[in-house]
Protein backbone atom coordinates (compact mmCIF):
# COMPACT_ATOMS: atom_id res chain seq x y z
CA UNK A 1 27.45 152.46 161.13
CA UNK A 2 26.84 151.88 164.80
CA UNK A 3 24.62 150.19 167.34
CA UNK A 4 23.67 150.41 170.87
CA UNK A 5 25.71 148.50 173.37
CA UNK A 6 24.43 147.90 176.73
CA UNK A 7 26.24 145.60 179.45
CA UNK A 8 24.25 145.20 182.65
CA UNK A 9 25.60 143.32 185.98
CA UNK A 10 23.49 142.64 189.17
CA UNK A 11 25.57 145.57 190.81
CA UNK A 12 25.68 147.97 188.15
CA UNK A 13 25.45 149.23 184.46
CA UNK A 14 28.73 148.83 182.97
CA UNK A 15 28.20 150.52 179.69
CA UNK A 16 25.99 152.32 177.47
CA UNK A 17 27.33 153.26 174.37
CA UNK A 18 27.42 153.15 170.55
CA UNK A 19 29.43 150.37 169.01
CA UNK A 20 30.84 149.35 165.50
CA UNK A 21 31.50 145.51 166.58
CA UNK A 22 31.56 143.38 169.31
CA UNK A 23 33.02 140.04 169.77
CA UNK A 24 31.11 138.13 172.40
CA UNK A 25 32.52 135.20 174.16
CA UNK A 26 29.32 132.50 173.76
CA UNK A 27 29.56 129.16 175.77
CA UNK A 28 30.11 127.34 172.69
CA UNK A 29 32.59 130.17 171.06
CA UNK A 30 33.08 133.51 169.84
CA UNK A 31 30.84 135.61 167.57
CA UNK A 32 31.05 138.80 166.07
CA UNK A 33 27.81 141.11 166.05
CA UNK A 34 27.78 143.98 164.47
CA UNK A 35 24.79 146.51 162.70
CA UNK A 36 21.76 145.05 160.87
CA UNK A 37 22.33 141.80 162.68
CA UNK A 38 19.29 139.93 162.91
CA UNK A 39 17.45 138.99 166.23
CA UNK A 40 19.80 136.59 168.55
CA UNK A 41 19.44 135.21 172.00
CA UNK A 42 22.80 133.44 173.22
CA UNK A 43 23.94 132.22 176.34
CA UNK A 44 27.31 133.49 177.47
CA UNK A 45 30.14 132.05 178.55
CA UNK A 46 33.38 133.37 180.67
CA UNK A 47 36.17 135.16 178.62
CA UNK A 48 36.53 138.42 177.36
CA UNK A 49 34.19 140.42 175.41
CA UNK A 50 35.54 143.07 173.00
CA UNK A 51 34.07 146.25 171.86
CA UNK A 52 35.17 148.24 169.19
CA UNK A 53 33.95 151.86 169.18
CA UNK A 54 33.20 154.21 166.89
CA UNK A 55 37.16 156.34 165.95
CA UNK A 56 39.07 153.12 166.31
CA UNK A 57 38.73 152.89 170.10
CA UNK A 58 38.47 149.72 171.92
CA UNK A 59 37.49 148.21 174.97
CA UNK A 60 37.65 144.61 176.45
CA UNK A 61 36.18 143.47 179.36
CA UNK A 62 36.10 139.78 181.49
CA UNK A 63 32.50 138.70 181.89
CA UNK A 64 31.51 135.33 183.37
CA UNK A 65 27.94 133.84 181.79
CA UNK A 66 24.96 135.08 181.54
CA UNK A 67 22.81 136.45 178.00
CA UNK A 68 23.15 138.44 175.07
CA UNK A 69 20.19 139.77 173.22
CA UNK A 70 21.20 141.83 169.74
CA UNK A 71 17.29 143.31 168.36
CA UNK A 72 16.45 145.94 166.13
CA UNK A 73 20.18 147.23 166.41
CA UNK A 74 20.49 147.02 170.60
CA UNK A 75 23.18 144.49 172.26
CA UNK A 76 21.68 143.79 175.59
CA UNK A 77 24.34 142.17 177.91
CA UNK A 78 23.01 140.60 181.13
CA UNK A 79 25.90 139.31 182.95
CA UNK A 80 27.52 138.00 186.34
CA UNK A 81 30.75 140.36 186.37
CA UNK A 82 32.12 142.79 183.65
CA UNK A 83 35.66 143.91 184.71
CA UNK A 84 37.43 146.40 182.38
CA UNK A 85 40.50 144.43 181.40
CA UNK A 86 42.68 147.56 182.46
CA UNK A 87 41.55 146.93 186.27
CA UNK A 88 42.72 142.81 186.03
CA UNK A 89 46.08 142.45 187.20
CA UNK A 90 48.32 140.37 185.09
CA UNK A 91 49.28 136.65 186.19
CA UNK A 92 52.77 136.45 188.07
């Protein structure tokens, strides 16, 4: 079963979609949301932020702070910066 996603940046909405899971990188550590979760309010931290969608799909992104609201099945994520890990170039 899926939920709404939602990942919001000052510049831009950087998805709206349904989701099975997503692991959200919280200032204190990682947690895993995913449908029926009751009401949450967490602050974020940097790192990345996966999102499984529904058929096995999956996409990651690097997001630096901000919130995460999950309510009545709807991940709100208000955030800094959320670059698609396929546009960050790897480390030399």
């Amino acid at each position: 079963m899926a939920f709404r996603c939602v990942i919001v940046t000052p510049e831009q909405q950087a998805m709206d979609e349904s989701v099975t899971q997503a692991i959200v990188p919280a200032w204190d550590g990682q947690i895993g949301i995913l449908t029926g979760r009751a009401p949450l309010l967490l602050k974020l931290g940097t790192g990345p932020l996966r999102i499984d969608l529904p058929g096995g799909q999956r996409r990651t992104f690097k997001i630096d702070g901000g919130i995460a609201q999950m309510k009545d099945n709807r991940l709100t994520i208000l955030t800094q910066d959320a670059t698609p890990a396929e546009g960050i170039a790897p480390a030399k």
